[in-house]
Protein backbone atom coordinates (compact mmCIF):
# COMPACT_ATOMS: atom_id res chain seq x y z
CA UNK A 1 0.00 0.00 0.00
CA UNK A 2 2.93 2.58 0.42
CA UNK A 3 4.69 1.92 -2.13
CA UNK A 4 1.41 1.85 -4.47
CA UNK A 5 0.68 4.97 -2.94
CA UNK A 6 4.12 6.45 -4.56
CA UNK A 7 3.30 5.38 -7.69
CA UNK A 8 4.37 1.45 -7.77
CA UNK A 9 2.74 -1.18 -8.75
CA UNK A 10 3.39 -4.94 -6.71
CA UNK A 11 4.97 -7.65 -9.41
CA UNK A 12 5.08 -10.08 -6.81
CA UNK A 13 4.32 -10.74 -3.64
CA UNK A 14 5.38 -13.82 -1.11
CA UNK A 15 3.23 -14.99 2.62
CA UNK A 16 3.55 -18.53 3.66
CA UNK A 17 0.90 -17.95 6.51
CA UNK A 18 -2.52 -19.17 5.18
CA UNK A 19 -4.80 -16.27 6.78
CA UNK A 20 -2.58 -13.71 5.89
CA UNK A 21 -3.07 -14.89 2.73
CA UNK A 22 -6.76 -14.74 2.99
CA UNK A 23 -6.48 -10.97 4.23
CA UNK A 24 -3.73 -10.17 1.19
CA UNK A 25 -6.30 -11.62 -1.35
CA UNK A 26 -9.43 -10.26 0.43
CA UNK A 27 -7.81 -6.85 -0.53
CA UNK A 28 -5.48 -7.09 -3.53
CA UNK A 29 -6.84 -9.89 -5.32
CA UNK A 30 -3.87 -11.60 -5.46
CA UNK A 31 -2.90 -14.79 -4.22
CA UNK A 32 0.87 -14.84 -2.92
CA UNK A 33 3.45 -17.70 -3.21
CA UNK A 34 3.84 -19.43 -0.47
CA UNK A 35 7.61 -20.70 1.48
CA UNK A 36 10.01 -18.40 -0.13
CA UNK A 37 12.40 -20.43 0.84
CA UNK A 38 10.81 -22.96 -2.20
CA UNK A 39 10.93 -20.16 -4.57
CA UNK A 40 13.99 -19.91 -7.06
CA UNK A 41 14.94 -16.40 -7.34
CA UNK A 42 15.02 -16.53 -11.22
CA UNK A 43 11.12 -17.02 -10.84
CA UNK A 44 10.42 -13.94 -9.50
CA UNK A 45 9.63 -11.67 -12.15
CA UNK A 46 12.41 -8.11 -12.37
CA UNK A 47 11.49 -5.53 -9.88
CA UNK A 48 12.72 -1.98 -8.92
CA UNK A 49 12.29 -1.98 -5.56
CA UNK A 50 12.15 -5.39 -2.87
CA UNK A 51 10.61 -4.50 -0.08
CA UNK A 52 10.87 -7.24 3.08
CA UNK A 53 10.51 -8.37 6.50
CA UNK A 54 12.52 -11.59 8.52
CA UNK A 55 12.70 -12.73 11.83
CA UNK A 56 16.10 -12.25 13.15
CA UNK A 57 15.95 -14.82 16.45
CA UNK A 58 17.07 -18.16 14.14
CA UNK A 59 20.18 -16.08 13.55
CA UNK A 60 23.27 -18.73 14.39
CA UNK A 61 26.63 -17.53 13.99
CA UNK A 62 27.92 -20.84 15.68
CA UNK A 63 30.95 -21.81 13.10
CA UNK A 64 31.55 -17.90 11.82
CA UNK A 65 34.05 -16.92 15.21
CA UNK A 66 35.06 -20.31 14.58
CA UNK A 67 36.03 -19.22 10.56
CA UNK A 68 37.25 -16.07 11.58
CA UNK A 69 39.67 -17.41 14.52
CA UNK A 70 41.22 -19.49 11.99
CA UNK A 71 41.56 -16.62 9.63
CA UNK A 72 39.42 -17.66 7.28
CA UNK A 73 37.09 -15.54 5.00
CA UNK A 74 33.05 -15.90 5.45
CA UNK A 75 30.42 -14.88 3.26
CA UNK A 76 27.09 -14.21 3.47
CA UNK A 77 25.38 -17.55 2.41
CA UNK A 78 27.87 -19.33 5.09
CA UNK A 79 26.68 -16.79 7.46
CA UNK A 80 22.90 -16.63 7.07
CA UNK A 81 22.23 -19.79 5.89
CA UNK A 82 18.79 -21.22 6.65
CA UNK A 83 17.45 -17.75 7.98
CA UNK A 84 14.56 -15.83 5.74
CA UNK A 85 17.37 -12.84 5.28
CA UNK A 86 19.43 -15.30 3.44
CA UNK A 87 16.68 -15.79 0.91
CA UNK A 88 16.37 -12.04 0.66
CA UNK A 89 19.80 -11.72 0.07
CA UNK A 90 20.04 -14.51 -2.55
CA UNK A 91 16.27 -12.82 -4.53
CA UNK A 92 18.94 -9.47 -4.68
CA UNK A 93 21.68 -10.91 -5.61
CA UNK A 94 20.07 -12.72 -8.43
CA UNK A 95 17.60 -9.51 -9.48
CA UNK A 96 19.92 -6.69 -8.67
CA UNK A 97 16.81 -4.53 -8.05
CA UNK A 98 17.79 -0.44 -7.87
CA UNK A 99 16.92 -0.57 -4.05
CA UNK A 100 15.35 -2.22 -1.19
CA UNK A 101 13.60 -1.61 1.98
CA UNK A 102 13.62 -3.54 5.16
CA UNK A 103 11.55 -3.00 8.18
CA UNK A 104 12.79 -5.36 11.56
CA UNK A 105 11.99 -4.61 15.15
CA UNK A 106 14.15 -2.30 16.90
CA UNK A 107 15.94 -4.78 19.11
CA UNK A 108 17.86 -6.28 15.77
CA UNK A 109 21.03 -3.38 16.27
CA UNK A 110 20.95 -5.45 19.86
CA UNK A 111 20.30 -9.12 19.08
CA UNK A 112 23.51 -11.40 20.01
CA UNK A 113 25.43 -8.56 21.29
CA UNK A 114 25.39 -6.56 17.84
CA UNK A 115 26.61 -9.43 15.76
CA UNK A 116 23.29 -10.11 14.11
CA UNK A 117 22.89 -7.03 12.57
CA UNK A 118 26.95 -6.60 11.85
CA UNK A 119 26.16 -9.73 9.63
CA UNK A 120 23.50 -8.61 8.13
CA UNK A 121 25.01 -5.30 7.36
CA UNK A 122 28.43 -6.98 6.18
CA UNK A 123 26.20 -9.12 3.78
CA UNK A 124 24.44 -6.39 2.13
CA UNK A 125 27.42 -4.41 1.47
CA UNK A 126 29.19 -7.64 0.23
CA UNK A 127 25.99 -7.56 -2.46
CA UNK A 128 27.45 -4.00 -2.93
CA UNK A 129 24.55 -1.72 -2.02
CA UNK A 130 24.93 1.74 -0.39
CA UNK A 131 23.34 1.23 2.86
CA UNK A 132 21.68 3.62 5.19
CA UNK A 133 19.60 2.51 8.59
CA UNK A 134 17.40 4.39 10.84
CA UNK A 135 15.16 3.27 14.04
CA UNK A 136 11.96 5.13 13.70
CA UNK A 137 9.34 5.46 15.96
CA UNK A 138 5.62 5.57 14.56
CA UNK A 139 4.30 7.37 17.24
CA UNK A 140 4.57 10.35 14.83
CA UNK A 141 1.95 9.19 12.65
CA UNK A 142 -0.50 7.14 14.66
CA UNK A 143 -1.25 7.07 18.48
CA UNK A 144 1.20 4.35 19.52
CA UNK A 145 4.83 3.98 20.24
CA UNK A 146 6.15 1.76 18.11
CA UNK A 147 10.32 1.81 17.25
CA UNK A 148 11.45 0.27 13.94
CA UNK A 149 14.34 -0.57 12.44
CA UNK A 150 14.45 0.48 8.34
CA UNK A 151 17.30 -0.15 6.15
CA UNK A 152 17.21 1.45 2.97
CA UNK A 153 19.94 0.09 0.12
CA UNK A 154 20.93 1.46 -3.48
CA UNK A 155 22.94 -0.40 -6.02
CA UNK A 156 26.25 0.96 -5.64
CA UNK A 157 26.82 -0.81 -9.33
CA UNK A 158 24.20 1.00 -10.97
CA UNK A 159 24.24 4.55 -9.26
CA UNK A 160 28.22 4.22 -7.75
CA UNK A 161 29.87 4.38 -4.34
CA UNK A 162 28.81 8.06 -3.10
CA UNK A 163 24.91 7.94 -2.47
CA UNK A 164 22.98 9.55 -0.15
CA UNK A 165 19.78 9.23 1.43
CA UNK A 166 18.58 10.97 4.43
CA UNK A 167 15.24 9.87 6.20
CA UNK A 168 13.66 13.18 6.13
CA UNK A 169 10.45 12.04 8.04
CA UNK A 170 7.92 15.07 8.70
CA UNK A 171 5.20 14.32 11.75
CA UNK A 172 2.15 14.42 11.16
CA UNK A 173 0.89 17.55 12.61
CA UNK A 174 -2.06 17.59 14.88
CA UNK A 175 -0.05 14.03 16.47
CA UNK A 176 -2.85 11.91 16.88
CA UNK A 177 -4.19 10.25 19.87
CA UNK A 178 -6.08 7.09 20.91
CA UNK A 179 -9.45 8.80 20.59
CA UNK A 180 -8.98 9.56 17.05
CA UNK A 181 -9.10 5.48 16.42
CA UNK A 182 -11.55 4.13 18.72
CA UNK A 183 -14.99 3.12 17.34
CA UNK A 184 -17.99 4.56 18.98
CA UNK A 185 -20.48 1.31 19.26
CA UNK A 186 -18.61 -1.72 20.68
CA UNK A 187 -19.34 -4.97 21.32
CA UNK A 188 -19.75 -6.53 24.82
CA UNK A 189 -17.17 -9.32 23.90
CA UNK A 190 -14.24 -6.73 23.87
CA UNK A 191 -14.76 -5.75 27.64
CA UNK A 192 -12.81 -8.09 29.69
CA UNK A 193 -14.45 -10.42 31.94
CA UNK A 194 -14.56 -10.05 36.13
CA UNK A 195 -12.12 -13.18 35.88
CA UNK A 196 -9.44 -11.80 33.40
CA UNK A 197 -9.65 -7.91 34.97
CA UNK A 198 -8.69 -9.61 38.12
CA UNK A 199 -6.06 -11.75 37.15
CA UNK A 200 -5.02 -8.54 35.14
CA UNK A 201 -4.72 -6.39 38.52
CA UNK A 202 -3.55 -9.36 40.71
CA UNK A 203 -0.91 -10.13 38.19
CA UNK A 204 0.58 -5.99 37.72
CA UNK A 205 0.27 -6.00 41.15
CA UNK A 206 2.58 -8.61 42.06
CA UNK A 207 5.49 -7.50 39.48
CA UNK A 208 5.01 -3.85 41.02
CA UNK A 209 5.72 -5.46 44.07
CA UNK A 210 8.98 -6.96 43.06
CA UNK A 211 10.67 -3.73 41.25
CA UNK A 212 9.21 -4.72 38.04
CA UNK A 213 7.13 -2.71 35.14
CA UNK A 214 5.41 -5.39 34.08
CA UNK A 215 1.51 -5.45 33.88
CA UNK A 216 -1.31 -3.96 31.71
CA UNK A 217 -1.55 -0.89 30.33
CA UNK A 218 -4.78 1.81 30.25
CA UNK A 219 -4.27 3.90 26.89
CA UNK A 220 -5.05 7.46 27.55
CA UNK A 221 -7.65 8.76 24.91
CA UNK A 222 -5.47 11.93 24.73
CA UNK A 223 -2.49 10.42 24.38
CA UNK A 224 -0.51 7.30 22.76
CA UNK A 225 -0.69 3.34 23.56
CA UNK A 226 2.22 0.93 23.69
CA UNK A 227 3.26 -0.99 21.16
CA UNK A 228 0.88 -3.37 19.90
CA UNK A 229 2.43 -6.87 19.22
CA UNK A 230 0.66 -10.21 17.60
CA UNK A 231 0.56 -11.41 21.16
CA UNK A 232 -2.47 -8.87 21.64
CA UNK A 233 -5.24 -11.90 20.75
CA UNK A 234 -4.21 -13.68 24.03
CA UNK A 235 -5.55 -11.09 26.28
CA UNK A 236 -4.74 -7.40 25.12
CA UNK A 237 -3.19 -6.29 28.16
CA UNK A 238 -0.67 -4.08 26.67
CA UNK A 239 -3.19 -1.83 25.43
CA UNK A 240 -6.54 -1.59 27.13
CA UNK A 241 -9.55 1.28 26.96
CA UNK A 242 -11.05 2.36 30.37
CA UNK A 243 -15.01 2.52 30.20
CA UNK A 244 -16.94 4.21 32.78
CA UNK A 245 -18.99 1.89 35.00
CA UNK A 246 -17.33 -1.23 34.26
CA UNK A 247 -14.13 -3.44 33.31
CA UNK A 248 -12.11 -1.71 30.54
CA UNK A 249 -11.43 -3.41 27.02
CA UNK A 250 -9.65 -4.68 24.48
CA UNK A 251 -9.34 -2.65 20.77
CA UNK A 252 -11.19 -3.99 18.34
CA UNK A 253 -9.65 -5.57 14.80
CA UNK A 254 -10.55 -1.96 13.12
CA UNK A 255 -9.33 -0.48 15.73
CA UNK A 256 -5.82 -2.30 15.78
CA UNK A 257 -5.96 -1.46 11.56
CA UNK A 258 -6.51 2.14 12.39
CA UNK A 259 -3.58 2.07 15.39
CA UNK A 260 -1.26 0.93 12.42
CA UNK A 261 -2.89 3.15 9.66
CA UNK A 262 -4.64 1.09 7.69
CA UNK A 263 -7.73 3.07 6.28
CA UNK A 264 -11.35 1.33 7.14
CA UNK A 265 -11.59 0.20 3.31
CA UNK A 266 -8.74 -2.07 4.41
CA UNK A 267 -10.87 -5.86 4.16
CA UNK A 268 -10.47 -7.94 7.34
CA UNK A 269 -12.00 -11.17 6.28
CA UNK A 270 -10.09 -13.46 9.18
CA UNK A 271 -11.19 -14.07 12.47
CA UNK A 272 -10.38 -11.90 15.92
CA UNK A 273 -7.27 -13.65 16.47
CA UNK A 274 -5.80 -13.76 13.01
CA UNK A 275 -6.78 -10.45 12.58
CA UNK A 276 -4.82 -9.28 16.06
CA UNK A 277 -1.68 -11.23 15.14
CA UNK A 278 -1.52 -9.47 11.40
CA UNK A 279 -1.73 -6.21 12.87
CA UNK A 280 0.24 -6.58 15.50
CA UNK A 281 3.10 -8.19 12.86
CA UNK A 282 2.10 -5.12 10.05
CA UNK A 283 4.21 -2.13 9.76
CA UNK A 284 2.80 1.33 10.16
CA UNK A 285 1.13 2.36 6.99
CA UNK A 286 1.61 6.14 6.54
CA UNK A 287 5.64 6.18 7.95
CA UNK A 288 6.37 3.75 4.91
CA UNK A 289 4.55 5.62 2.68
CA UNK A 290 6.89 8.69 3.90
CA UNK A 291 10.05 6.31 3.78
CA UNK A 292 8.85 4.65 -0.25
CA UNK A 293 8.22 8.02 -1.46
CA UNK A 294 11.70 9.03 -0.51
CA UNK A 295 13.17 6.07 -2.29
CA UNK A 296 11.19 6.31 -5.30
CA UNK A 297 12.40 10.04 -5.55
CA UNK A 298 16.11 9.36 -5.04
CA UNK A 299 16.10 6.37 -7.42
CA UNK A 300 13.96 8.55 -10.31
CA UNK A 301 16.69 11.69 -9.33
CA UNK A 302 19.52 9.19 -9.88
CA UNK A 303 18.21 7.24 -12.95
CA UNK A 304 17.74 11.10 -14.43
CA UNK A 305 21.14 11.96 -13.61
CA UNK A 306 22.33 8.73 -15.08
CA UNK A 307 20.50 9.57 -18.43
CA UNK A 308 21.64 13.24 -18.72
CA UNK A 309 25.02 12.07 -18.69
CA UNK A 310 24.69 8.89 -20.70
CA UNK A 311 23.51 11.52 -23.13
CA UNK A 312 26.39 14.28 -22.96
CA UNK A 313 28.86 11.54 -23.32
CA UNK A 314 26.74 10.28 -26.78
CA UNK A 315 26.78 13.74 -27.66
């Protein structure tokens, strides 16, 4: 959707989960391939821009100190081997696409003591893309805090060794707040029952007890919520609304489309709980529209430049 929204169109798309598929149909009429890890790169049709997301906790590097205190040189497929990055890595080696965008939670710079993302960094320069990273926080955008990693990559063969690419990211201006999303008629099963509001309190209770912030949290109306995560189905704890003269409740599916910026055309053909864990695993609409547009700008500046001098040096 952001990167339609700056004037791209989606040549191919990849979900292995079978209701995000439904959902990703239900709204683009397009079925996507399943385990990309199946997929041979050469079958995925030429693209411009890949945009991705991977899990970073099956990182291993068992075997790469082990490489490197013997002096020996390591790539990236001996590196990331049998993670989804390595299949991103091997789609751009094989397309070469002008640039890429990836989106990761913020805690990637800090998984396995920095090494995870040194890898992953060291492999997409070794593919020999410019690249430039940034943790952003949505909170600019819609009411939630919610820090993301983005990486943003240009093919240093096709544009050279000197780009640059600022994220120039302009909040929205009012900032919007939790009332802006809520719905106004909700239904009984989102207030949480006497049994799980106690358990709720009991359990905050405890951890406050013991030093720790741990516990549920009451989103102001005025303000922002945490982060919502695809956890939020088991009991939505981490973001609760307070309703006078009873036990507060959970958001609602729209509700946790609108909290990510998904407009209310957006199709949510799944149940509660598929629908909770797909927005709490989406990434925040409107921010990546501000982060594609910038791409799509600096690669149509660059390809310009590229022409205007292919043609002085014809001329």
């Amino acid at each position: 959707m952001a990167f339609n929204s700056a004037g791209g169109h989606c040549v191919y798309s990849s979900e292995w989960n079978k209701y995000s598929q439904q959902t990703y149909f239900a709204n683009f009429g397009e079925m996507p391939d399943g385990d990309i890890t199946k997929v041979s790169a050469q079958d995925i049709p030429e693209h411009d821009i890949l945009a991705a997301g991977f899990p970073c906790q099956p990182f291993s590097i068992a075997g790469v100190s082990k490489k490197h205190s013997l002096g020996r040189a390591t790539g990236f497929a001996d590196q990331t081997q049998g993670t989804l990055f390595f299949d991103v890595c091997r789609i751009i080696r094989e397309r070469r696409p002008k640039s890429f965008l990836l989106e990761n939670v913020k805690n990637l710079c800090s998984h396995d003591k920095g090494n995870t993302f040194r890898i992953i960094l060291e492999s997409l320069n070794e593919l020999n893309y410019e690249v430039f990273y940034r943790v952003i926080d949505g909170q600019n955008f819609v009411p939630q805090h919610r820090e993301r990693i983005f990486i943003v990559g240009f093919d240093k063969g096709r544009y050279g060794k000197h780009v640059n690419f600022n994220f120039d990211i302009t909040p929205t201006y009012p900032k919007p707040v939790i009332g802006d999303i809520l719905e106004s008629d909700v239904d009984e099963k989102y207030t949480l029952s006497d049994r799980l509001w106690s358990y709720l309190q009991n359990y905050a209770a405890r951890h406050k007890a013991a030093g720790n912030g741990f516990g549920y949290g009451i989103a102001p109306t005025d303000g922002i919520s945490r982060t919502l995560s695809s956890r939020y189905y088991k009991d939505g704890s981490e973001i609760l609304v307070a309703q006078k003269g009873k036990n507060p409740r959970r958001l609602t599916p729209r509700e946790c489309a609108r909290l990510q910026g998904f407009p209310d055309s957006f199709i949510i053909p799944v149940s509660d709980t598929q629908a909770y864990r797909q927005f709490g695993n989406a990434v925040i609409v409107p921010l990546v529209t501000v982060i594609a547009k910038q791409i799509v700008h600096k690669v149509e500046d660059m390809d310009a430049q590229k022409d205007f001098f292919r043609d002085a040096d014809s001329a």
